[in-house]
Protein backbone atom coordinates (compact mmCIF):
# COMPACT_ATOMS: atom_id res chain seq x y z
CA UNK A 1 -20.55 39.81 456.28
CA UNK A 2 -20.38 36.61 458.84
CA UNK A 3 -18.71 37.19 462.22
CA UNK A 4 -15.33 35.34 463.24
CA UNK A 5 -15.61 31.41 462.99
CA UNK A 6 -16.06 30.56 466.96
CA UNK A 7 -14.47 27.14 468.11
CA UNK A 8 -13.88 26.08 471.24
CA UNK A 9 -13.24 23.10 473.08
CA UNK A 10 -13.62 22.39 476.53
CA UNK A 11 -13.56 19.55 478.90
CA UNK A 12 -16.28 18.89 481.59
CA UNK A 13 -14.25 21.46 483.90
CA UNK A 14 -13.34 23.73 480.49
CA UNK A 15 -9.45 23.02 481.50
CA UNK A 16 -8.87 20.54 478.63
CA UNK A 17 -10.35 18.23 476.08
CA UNK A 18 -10.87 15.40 478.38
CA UNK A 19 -13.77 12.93 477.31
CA UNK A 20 -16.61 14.03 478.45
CA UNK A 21 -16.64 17.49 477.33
CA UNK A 22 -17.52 19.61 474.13
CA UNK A 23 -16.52 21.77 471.04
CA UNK A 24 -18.34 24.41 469.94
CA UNK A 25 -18.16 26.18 466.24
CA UNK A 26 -19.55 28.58 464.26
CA UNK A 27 -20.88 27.23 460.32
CA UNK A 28 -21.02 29.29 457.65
CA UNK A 29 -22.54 29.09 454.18
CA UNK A 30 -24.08 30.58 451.42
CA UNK A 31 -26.55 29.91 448.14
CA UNK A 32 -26.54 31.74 445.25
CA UNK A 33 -29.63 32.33 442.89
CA UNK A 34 -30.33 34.07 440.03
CA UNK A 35 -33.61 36.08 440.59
CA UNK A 36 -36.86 34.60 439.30
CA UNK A 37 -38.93 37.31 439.70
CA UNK A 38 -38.82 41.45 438.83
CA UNK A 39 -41.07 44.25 440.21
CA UNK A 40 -41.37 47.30 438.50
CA UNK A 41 -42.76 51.00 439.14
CA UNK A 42 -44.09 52.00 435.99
CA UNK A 43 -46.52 54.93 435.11
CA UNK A 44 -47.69 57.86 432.69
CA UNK A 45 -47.29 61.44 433.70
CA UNK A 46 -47.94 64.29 431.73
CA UNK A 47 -49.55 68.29 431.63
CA UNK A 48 -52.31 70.25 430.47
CA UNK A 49 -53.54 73.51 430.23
CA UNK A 50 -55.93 72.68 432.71
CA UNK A 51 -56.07 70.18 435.80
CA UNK A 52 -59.85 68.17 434.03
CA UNK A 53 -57.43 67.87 430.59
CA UNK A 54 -54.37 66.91 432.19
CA UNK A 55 -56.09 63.95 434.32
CA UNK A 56 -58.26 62.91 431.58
CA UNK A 57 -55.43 62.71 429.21
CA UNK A 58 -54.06 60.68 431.72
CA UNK A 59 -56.62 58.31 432.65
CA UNK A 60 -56.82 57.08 429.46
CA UNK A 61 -53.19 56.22 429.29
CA UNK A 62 -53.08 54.71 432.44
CA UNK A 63 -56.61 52.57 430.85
CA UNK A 64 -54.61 51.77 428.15
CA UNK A 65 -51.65 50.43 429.88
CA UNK A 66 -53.97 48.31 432.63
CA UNK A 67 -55.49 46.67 429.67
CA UNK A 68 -52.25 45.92 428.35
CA UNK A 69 -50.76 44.09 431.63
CA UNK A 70 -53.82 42.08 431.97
CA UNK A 71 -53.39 40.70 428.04
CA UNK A 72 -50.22 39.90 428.83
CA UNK A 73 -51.24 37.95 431.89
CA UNK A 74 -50.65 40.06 434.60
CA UNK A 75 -52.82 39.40 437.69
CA UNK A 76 -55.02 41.93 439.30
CA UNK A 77 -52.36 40.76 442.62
CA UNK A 78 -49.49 42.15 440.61
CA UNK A 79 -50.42 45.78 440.36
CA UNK A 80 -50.91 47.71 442.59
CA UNK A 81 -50.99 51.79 442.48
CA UNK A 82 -48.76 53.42 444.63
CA UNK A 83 -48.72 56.88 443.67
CA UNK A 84 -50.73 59.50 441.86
CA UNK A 85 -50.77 63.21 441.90
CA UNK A 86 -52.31 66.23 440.47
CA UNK A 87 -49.94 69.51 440.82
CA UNK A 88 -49.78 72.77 439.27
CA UNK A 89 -46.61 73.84 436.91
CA UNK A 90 -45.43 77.61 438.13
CA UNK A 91 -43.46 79.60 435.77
CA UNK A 92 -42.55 83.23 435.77
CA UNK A 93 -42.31 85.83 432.58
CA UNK A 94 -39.71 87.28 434.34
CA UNK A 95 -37.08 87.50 437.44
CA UNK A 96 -39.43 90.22 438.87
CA UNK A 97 -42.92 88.67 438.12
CA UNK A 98 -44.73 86.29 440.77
CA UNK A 99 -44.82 83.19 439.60
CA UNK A 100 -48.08 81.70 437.48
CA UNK A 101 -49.94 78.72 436.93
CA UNK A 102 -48.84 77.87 433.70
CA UNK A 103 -50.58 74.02 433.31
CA UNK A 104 -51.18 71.42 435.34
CA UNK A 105 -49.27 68.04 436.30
CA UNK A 106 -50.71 64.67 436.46
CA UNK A 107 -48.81 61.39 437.73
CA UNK A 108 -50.01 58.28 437.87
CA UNK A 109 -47.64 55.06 439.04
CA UNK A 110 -47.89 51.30 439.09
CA UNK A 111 -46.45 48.33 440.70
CA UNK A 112 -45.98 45.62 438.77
CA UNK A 113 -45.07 42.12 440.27
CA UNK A 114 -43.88 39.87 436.86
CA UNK A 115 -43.12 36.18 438.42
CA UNK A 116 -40.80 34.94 434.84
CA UNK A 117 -38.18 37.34 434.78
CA UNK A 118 -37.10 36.58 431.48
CA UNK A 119 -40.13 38.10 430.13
CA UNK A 120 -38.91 41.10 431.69
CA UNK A 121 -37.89 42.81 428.80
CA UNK A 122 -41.24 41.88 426.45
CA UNK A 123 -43.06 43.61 429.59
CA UNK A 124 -40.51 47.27 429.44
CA UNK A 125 -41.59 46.91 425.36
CA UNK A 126 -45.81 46.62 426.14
CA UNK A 127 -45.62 49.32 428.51
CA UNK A 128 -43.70 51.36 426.39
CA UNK A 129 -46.09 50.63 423.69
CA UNK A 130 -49.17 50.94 425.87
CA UNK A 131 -48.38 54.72 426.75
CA UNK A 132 -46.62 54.27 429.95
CA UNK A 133 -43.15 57.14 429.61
CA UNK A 134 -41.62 56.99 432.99
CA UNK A 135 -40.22 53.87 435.01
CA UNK A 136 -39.34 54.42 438.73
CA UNK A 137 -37.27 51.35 439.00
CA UNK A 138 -36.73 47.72 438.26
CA UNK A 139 -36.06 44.86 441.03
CA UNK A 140 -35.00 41.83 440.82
CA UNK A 141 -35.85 39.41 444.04
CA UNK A 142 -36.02 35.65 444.21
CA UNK A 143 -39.47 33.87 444.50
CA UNK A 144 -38.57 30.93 446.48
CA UNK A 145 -35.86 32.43 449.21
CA UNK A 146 -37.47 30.10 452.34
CA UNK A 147 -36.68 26.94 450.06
CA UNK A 148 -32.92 28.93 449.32
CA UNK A 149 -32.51 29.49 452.94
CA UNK A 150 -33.53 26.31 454.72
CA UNK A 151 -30.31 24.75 452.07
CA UNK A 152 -28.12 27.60 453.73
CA UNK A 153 -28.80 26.10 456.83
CA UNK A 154 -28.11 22.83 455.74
CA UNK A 155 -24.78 23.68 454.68
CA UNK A 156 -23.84 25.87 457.97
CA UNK A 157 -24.75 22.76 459.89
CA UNK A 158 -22.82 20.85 457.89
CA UNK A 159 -19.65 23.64 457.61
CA UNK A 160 -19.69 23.16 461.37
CA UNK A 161 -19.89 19.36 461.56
CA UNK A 162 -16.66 19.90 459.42
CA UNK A 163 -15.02 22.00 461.63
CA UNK A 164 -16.14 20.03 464.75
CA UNK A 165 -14.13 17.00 463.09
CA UNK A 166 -10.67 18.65 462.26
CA UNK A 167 -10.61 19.90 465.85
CA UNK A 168 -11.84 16.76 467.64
CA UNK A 169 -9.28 14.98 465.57
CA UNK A 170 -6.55 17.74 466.41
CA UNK A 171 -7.56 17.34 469.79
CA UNK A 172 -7.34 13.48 469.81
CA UNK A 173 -11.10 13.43 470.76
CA UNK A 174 -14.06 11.44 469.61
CA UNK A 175 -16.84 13.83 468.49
CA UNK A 176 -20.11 12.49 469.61
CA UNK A 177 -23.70 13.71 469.61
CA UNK A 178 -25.14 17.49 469.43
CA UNK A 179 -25.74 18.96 472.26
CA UNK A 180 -26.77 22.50 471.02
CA UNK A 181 -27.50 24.37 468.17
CA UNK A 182 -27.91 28.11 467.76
CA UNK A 183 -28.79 29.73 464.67
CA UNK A 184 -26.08 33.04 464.56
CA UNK A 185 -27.79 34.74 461.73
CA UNK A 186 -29.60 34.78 458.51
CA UNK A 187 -28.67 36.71 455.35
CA UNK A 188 -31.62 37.60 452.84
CA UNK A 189 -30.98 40.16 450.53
CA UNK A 190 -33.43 42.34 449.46
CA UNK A 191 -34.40 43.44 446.02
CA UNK A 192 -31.38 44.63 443.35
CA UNK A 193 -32.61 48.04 441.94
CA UNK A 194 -31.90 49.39 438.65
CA UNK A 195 -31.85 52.82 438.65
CA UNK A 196 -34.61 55.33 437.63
CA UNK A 197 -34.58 55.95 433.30
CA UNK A 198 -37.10 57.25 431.53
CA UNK A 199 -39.30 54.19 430.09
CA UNK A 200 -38.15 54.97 426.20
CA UNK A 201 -34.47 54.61 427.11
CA UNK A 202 -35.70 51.61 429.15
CA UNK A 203 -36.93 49.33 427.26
CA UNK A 204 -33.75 49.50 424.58
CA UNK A 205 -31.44 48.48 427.47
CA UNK A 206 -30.93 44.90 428.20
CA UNK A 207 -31.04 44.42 431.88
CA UNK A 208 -29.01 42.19 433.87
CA UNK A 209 -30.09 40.56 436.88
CA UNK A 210 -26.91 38.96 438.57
CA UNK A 211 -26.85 36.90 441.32
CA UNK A 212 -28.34 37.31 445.00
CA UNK A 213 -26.69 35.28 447.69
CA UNK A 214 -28.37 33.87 451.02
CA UNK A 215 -26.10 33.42 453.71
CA UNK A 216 -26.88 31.15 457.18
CA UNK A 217 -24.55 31.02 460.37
CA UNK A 218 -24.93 28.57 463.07
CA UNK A 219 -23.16 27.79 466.16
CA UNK A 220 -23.39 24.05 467.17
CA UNK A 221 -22.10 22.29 470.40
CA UNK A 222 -21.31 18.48 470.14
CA UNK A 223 -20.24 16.55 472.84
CA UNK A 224 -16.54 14.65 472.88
CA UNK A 225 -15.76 10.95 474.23
């Protein structure tokens, strides 16, 4: 959300738009993008009767699934592993037993950077394949945002050159140079997360990215005559 528009205009004492003086505005604007880009957290967890079992099991589906991103295409830059775990599983017989180690818990979790979001949905379908069963989250984020924003500025200048106008010509002053110009603020949005599903429910849901907005305010000062 943008502030108030500010516009003033003052004369070289600030009693008046006499010549001489200046007008100050706020400019707003905005670009819209659909996001080029999707990150994922993807992984393979399952139990065993015993901790050696449980991570074996699951170091081969983990090997399985890294060989998969790479034939796909997938840099060694776009994954990254965030997470892994080995835990046991408690369980009681009964309300008045103590609680036993039943099997063990293994986790294992990847990022996974995918720069052509429309292939988005052949990756949920390889992973699946490959052995990967849980998904921690998709996000959508736009590759080039600097090249987005620097065009939001653009426009805020330009929303405030507009403004500047209408009120020198209210006024029934000449609007002359800039004198000053301050950038107000600068919306990026961060990633749009899909929620958590497990990975088989995933990869039979199409996925919609949307659109993510950049926003730029500026204040600018131009001189009257």
């Amino acid at each position: 959300m943008f502030m108030v528009p500010v516009a003033s205009v003052m004369g070289e004492t600030g009693s008046g738009p006499r010549p001489g003086g200046t007008i100050t505005v706020q400019g707003e604007a905005g670009v819209s993008a659909v996001p080029n880009r999707a990150e994922l957290i993807a992984g393979h967890t399952n139990r065993a009767e015993t901790a050696a079992k449980a991570m074996a099991a699951n170091n081969a589906a983990m090997e399985t699934v890294f060989v998969a991103l790479k034939a796909i295409g997938i840099a060694e830059r776009d994954m990254r592993t965030v997470g892994f775990s080995v835990a046991p599983v408690m369980a009681r017989a009964d309300r008045k037993s103590p609680p036993e180690i039943v099997a063990y818990g293994v986790s294992n979790r990847v990022v996974v950077t995918l720069r052509d979001r429309a292939k988005l949905g052949a990756l949920l379908d390889i992973l699946t394949r490959a052995g990967a069963n849980r998904i921690d989250g998709v996000r959508f984020l736009i590759g080039d945002a600097e090249k987005l924003t620097d065009e939001a500025r653009r426009k805020a200048f330009g929303d405030a050159r507009r403004k500047a106008r209408l009120y020198a010509e209210s006024a029934g002053v000449t609007l002359g140079r800039v004198v000053k110009i301050t950038e107000q603020s600068i919306r990026i949005p961060g990633p749009r997360m899909v929620q958590a599903i497990e990975m088989q429910a995933m990869s039979r849901v199409p996925v919609a990215a949307g659109e993510l907005s950049i926003d730029a305010s500026v204040i600018v000062t131009f001189a009257i005559k």
